[in-house]
Protein backbone atom coordinates (compact mmCIF):
# COMPACT_ATOMS: atom_id res chain seq x y z
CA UNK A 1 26.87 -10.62 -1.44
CA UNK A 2 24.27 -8.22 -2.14
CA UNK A 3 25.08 -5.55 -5.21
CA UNK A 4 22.70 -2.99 -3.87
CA UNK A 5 20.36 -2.41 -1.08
CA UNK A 6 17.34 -1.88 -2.67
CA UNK A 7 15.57 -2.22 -6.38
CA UNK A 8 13.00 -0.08 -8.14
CA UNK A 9 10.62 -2.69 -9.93
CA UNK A 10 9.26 -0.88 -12.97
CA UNK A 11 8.56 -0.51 -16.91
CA UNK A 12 6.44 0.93 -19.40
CA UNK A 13 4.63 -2.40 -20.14
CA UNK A 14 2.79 -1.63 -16.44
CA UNK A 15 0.82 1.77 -18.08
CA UNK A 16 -1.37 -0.57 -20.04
CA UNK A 17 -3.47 -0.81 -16.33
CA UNK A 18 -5.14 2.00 -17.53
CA UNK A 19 -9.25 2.04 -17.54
CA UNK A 20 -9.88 5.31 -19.58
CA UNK A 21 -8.47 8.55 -19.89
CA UNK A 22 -9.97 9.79 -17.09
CA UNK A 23 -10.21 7.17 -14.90
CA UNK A 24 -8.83 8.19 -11.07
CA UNK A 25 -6.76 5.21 -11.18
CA UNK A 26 -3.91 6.37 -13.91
CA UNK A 27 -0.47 4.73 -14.46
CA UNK A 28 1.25 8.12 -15.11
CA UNK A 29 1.27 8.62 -11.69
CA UNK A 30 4.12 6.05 -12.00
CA UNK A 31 5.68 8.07 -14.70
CA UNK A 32 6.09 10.80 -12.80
CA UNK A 33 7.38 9.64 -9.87
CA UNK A 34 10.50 7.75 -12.06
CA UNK A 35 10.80 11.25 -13.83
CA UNK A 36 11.34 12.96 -10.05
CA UNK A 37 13.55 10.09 -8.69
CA UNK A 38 15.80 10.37 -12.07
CA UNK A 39 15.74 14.35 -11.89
CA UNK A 40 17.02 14.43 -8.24
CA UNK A 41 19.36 11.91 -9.74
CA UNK A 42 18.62 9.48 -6.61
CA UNK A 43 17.27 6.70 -9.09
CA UNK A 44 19.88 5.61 -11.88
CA UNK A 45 19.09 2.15 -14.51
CA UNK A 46 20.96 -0.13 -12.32
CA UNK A 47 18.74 0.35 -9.64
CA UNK A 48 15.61 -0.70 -11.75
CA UNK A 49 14.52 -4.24 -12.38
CA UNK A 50 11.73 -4.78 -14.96
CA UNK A 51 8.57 -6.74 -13.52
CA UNK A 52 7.68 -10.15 -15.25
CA UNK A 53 4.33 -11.07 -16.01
CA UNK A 54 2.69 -13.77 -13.34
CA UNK A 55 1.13 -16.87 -14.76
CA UNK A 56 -1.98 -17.83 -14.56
CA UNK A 57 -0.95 -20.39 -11.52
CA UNK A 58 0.51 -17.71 -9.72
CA UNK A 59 -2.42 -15.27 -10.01
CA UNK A 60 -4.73 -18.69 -8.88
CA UNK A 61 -2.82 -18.50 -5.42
CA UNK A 62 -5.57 -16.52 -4.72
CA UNK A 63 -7.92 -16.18 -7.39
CA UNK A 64 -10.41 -18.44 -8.61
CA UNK A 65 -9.78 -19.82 -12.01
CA UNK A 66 -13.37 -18.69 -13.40
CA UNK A 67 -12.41 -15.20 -12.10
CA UNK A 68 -9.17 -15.28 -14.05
CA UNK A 69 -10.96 -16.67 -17.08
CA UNK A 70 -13.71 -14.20 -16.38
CA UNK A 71 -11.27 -10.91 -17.00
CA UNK A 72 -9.09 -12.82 -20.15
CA UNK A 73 -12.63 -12.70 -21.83
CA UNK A 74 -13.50 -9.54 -20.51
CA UNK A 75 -10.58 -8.45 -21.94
CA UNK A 76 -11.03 -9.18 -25.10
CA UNK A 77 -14.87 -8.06 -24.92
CA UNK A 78 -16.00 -12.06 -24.72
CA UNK A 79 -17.80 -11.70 -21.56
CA UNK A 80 -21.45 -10.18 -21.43
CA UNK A 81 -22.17 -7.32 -19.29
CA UNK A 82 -24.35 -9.05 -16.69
CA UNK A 83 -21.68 -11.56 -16.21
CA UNK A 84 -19.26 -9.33 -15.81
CA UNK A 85 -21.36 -7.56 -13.00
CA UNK A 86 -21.01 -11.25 -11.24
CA UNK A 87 -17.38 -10.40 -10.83
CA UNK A 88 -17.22 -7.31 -10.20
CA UNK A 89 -16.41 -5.83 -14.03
CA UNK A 90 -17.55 -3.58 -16.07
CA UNK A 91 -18.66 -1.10 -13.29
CA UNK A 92 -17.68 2.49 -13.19
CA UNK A 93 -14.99 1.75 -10.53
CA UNK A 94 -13.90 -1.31 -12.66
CA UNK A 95 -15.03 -0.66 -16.22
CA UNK A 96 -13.46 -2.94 -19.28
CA UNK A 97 -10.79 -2.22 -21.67
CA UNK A 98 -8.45 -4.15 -23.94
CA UNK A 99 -6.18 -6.63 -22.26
CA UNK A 100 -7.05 -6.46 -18.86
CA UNK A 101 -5.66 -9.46 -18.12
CA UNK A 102 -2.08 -9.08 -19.33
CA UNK A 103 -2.18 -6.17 -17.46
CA UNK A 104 -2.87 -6.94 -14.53
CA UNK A 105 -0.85 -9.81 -14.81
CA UNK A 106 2.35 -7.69 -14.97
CA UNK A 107 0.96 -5.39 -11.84
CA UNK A 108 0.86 -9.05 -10.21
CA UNK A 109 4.41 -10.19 -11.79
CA UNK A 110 6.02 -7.16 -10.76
CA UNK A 111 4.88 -7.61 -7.21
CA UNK A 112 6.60 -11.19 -6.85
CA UNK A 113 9.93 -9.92 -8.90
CA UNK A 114 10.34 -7.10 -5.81
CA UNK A 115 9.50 -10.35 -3.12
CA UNK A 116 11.83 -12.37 -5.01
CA UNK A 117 14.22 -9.92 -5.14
CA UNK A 118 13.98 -9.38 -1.46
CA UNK A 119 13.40 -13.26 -0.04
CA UNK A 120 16.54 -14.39 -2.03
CA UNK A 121 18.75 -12.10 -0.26
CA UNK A 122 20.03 -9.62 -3.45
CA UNK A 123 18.85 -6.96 -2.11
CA UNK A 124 17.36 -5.94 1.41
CA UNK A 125 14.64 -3.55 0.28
CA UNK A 126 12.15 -3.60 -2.89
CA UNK A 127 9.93 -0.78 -4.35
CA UNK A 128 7.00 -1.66 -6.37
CA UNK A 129 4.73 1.24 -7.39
CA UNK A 130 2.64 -0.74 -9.70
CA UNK A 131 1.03 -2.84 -7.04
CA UNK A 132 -1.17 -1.90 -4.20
CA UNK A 133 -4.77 -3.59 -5.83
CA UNK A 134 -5.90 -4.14 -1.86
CA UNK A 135 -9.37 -4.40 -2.81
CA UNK A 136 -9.46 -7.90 -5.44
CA UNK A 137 -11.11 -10.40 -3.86
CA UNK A 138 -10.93 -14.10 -4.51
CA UNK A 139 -13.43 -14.24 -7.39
CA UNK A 140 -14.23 -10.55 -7.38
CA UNK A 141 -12.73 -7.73 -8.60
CA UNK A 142 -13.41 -3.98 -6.75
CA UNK A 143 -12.36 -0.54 -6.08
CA UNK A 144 -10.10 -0.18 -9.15
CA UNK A 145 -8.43 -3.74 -8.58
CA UNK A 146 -8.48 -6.77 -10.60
CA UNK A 147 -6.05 -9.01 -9.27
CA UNK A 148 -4.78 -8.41 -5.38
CA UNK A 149 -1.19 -8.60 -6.37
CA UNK A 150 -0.36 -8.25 -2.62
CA UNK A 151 -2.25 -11.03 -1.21
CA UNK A 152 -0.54 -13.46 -4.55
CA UNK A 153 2.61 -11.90 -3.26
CA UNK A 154 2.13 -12.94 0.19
CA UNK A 155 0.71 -16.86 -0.42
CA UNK A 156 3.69 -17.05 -2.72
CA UNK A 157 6.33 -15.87 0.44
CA UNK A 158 4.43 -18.51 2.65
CA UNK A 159 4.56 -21.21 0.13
CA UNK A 160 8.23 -20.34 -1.62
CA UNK A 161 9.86 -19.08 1.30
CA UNK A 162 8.40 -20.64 4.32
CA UNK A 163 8.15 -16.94 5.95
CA UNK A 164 5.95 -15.33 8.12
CA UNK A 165 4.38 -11.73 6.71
CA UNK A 166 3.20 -8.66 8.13
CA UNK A 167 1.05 -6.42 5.80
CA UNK A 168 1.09 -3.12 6.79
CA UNK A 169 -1.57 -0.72 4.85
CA UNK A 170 -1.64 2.98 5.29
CA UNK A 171 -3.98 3.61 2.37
CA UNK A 172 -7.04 5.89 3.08
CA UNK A 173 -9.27 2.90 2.02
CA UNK A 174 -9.55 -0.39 4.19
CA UNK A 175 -7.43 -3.53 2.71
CA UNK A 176 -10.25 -5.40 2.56
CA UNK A 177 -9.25 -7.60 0.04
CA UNK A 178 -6.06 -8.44 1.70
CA UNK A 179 -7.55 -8.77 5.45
CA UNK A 180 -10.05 -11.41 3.95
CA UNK A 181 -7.58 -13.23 2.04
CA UNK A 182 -6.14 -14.29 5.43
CA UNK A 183 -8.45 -13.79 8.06
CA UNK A 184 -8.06 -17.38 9.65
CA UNK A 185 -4.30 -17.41 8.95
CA UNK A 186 -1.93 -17.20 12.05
CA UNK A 187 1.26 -16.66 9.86
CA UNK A 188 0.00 -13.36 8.23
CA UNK A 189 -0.62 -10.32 10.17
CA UNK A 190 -2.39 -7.98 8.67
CA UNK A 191 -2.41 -3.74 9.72
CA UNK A 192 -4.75 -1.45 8.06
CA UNK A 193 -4.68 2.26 9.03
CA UNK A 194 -7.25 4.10 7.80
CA UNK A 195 -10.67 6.41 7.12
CA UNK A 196 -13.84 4.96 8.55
CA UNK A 197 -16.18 3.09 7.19
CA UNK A 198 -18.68 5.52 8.05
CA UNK A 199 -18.00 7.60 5.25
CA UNK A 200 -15.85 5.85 2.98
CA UNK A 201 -15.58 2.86 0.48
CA UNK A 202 -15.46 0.01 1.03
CA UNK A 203 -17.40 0.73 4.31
CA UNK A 204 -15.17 -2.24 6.56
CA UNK A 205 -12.08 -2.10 8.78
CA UNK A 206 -13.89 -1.84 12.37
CA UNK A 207 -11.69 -2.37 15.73
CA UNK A 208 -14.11 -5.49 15.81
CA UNK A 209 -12.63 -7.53 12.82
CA UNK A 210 -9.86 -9.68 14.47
CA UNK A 211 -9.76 -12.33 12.57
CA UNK A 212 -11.26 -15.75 13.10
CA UNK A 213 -9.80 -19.33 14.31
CA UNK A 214 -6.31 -19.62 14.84
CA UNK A 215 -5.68 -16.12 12.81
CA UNK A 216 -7.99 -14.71 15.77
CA UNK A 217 -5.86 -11.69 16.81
CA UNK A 218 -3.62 -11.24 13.77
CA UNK A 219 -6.12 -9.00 11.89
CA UNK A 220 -5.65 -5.30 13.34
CA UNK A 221 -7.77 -2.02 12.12
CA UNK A 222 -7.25 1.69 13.08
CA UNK A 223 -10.32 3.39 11.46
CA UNK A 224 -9.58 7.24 11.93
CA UNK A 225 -12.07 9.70 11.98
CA UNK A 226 -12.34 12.31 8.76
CA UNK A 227 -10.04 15.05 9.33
CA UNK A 228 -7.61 13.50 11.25
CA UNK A 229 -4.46 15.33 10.63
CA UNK A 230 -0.47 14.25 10.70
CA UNK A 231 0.17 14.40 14.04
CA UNK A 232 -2.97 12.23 15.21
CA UNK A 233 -2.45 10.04 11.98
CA UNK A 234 1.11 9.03 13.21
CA UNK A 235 1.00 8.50 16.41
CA UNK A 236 -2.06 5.61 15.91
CA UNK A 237 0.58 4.51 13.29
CA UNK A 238 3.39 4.63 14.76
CA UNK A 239 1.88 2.70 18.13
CA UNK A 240 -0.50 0.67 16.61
CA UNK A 241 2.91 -0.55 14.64
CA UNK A 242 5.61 -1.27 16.88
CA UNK A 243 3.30 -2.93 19.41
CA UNK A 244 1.90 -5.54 16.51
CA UNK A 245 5.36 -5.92 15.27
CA UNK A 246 6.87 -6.68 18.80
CA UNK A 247 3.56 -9.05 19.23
CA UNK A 248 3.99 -10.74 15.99
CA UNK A 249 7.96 -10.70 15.00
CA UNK A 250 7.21 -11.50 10.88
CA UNK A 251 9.93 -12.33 8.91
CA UNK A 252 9.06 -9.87 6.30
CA UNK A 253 7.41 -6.76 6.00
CA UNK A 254 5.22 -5.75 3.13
CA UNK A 255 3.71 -2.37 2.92
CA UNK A 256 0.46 -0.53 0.91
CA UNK A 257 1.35 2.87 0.54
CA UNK A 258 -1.46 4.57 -0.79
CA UNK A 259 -1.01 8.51 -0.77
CA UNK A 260 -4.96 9.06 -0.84
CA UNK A 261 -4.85 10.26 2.74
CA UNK A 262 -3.38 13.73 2.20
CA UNK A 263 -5.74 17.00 2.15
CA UNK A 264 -5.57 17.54 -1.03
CA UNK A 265 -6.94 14.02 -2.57
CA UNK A 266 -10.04 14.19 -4.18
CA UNK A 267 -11.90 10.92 -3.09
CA UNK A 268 -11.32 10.81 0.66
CA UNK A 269 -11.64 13.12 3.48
CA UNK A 270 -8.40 12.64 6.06
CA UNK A 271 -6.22 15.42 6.28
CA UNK A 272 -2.61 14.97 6.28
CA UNK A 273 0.49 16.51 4.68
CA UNK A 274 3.48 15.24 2.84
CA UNK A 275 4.71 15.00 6.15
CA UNK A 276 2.96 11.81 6.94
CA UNK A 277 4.58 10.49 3.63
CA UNK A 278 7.98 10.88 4.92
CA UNK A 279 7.34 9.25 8.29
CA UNK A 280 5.37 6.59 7.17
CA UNK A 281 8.25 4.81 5.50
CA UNK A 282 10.85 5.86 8.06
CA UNK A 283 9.40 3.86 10.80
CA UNK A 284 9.02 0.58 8.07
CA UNK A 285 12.66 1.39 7.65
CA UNK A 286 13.83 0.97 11.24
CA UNK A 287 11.25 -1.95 12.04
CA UNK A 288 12.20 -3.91 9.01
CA UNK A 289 16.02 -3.83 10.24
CA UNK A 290 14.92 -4.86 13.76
CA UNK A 291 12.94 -7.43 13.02
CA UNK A 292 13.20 -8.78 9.94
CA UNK A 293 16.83 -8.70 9.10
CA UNK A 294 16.22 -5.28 6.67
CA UNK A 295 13.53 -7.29 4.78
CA UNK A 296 10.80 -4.90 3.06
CA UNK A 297 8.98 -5.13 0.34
CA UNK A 298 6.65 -1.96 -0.61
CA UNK A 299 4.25 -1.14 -2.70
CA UNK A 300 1.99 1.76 -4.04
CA UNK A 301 -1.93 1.81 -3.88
CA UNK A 302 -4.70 4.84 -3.95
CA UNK A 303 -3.68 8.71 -4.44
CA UNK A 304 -5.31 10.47 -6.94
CA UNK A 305 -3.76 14.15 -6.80
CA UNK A 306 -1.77 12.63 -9.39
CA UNK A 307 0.68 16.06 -9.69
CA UNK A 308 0.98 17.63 -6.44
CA UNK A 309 0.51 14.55 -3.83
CA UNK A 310 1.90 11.07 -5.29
CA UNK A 311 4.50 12.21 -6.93
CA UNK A 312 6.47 13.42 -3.82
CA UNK A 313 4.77 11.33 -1.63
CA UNK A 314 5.67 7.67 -3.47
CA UNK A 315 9.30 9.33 -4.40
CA UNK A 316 10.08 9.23 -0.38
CA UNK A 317 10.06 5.80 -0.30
CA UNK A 318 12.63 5.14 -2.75
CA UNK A 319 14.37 8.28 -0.34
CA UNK A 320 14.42 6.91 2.67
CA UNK A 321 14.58 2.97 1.06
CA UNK A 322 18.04 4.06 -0.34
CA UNK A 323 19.29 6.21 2.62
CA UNK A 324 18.91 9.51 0.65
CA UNK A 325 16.48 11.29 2.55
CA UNK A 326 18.34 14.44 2.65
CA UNK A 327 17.51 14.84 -0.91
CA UNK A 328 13.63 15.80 0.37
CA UNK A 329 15.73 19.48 2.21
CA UNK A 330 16.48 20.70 -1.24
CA UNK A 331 14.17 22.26 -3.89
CA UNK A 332 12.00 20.30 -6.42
CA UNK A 333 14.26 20.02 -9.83
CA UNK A 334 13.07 22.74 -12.28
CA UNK A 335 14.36 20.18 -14.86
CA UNK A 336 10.89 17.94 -13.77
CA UNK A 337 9.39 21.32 -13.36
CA UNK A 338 9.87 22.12 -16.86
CA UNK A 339 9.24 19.05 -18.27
CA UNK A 340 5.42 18.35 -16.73
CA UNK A 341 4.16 21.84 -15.94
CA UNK A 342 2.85 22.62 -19.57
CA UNK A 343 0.93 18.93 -18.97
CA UNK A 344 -0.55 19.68 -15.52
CA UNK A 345 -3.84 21.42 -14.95
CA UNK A 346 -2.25 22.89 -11.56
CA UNK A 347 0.70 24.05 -9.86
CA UNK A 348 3.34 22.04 -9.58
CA UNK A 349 5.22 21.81 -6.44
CA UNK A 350 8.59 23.87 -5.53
CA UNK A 351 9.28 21.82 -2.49
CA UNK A 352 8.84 18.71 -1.00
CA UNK A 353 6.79 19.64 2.11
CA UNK A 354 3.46 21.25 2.00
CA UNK A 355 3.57 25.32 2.41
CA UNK A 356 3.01 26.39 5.91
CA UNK A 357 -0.44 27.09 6.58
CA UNK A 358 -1.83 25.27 3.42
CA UNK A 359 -4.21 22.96 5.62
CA UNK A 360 -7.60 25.04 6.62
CA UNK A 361 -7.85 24.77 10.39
CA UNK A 362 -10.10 21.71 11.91
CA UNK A 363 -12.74 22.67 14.38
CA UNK A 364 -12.99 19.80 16.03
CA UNK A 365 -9.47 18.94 16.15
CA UNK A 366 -9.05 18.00 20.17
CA UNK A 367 -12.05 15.90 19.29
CA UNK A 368 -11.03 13.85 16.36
CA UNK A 369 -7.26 13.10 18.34
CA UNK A 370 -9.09 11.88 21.14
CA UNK A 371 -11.43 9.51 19.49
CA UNK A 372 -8.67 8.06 17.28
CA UNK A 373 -6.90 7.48 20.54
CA UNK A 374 -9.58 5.85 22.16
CA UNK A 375 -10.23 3.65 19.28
CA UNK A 376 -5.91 2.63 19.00
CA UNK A 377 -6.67 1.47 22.23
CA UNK A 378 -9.54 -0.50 21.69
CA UNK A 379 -7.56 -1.76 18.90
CA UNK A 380 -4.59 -2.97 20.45
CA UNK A 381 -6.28 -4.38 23.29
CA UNK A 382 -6.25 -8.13 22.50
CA UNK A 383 -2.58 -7.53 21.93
CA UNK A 384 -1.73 -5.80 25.44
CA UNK A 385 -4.03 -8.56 27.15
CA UNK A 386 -2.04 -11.36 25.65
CA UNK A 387 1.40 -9.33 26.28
CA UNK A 388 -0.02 -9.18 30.42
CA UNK A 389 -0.97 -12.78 30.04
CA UNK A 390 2.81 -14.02 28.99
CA UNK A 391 4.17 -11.82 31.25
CA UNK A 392 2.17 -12.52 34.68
CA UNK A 393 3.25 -16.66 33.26
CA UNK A 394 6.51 -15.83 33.20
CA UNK A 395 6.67 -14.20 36.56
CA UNK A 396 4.83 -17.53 37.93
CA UNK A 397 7.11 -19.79 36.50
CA UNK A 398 10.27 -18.06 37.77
């Protein structure tokens, strides 16, 4: 019998993923999104499980062992600079410091404690901010990620638990790292929703990239235009979605949620509102409970408006995880207020919408909704061929 619904993987030991001081990629983005859950009193201690640090088998899932070696003795400043550059380390986006490893290891571990929690039936639902490293790649690390905790955390479902996975990302950035992990695999379906390549790291995540062999058709991309806005951003989520989910029936869901997509991040150029960060894990909700038996795993990613944006935006999760999503129609609590304002270098937010009439208008708005139809369409076209195909057999054979 399950003691709660959902879990809130977490502890302090996960802030030592921390590049610099002023590196985009900071773990107090995790502190203050506890703080908010605790001050709306919607997150209490016996909903948080603390992660445990993967071994160095689990991280090889996916990894290759010289990688792994690669960042312990980058780590501890044993690796020289132009071998580092071979795996992607000590570069701006993925500069050294002090016991990288460990902690990536516990970003990892904390990953497979929510998929454990989830796959052995305690709980239905598991929330793990910490994770979200899309962009590692097998022997490379890139974009702010050493180890791809979510492609560990999905080898480790298939081997473990025999399942079947869909990875949905609705990060700004492509999931590169994840996509490649398991391009040829039929049993993962991967989703990625996001900016175009045309403007935006890492430059991948065309309509075109399917997948390859038997996993030909179980890769899926939505590459949005700049600007696109909430409305045009959720309905190419929303469709794109339920008609891969109805195609694919996983027995698990795992979602990125990076919160880089909203106007006000700093590193992107898509323009959505907290809005989109409500819906986005409302319709995970339902489809997890349709089609996987309530089984969903999440976890966090990119969004670097670290006091306005992710905050609010990672805190609806846990909201609408724990069926307490009428929490988001009161006001911000002064007590969090109070206690980071002083800290921030802006405004903190009263509410957890966006004011009315914060986003400048977009020109070329009929535009932009029009071409992110078009390309959903090209998108999902494999899919709706092969749903014609079964169907026009089906008819024959009756």
């Amino acid at each position: 019998m399950k003691t709660a619904d959902a879990v809130f993987v977490y502890s302090l030991e996960e802030h030592a993923y921390q590049f610099h001081e002023k590196h985009p990629f900071n773990p107090l983005r995790l502190e203050l999104t506890k703080d908010l859950l605790e001050a709306c009193g919607s997150l209490e201690d016996g909903h948080v499980l603390p992660p445990r640090k993967a071994t160095n088998e689990e991280i090889a899932l996916v990894h290759d062992q010289a990688f792994i070696d690669a960042v312990q003795m980058a780590g501890s400043k044993q690796l020289s600079a132009e071998k580092a550059r071979s795996y992607g380390l000590g570069t701006d986006d993925t500069p050294f410091f002090k016991g990288m490893h460990d902690a990536a290891s516990f970003l990892v571990g904390g990953t497979l404690t929510a998929v454990d929690a989830v796959m052995s039936g305690s709980v239905s639902h598991a929330l793990h901010l910490g994770g979200g490293l899309h962009h590692g790649f097998k022997g490379k690390a890139s974009g702010f990620c050493i180890y791809n905790d979510s492609s560990i955390a999905i080898e480790y479902i298939k081997q473990k638990y025999k399942a079947r996975v869909m990875y949905i990302d609705t990060d700004a950035h492509h999931g590169d790292g994840v996509q490649w992990s398991f391009y040829d695999d039929p049993d993962v379906f991967t989703l990625s929703i996001h900016e175009t390549g045309r403007y935006l790291f890492p430059g991948t995540g065309s309509v075109t990239e399917k997948g390859a062999g038997e996993g030909y058709g179980f890769k899926l991309n939505i590459p949005l235009e700049a600007f696109t806005e909430d409305d045009s951003f959720l309905e190419s989520y929303e469709t794109a979605f339920r008609e891969a989910i109805e195609f694919f029936k996983p027995d698990v869901i795992l979602t990125q949620n990076g919160a880089d997509s909203h106007y006000l991040d700093p590193l992107t150029h898509l323009h959505t509102s907290l809005k989109s960060f409500q819906s986005i894990p409302k319709l995970a909700h339902e489809l997890a409970h349709t089609y996987c038996e309530g089984r969903w795993i999440a976890v966090g990613g990119g969004g670097y408006d670290h006091w306005r944006v992710v905050p609010r935006a990672w805190a609806s999760i846990w909201l609408e995880m724990t069926n307490q999503t009428h929490i988001s129609q009161l006001p911000i609590p002064s007590s969090w207020i109070d206690q980071w304002q002083e800290k921030a270098d802006v405004p903190l937010p009263y509410s957890w919408g966006d004011p009315a009439g914060m986003l400048p208008e977009v020109p070329r708005k009929s535009i932009i909704e029009t071409r992110n139809q078009q390309t959903v369409d090209k998108a999902l076209y494999y899919i709706r061929n092969e749903k014609r195909f079964h169907q026009s057999s089906y008819s024959q054979k009756r």
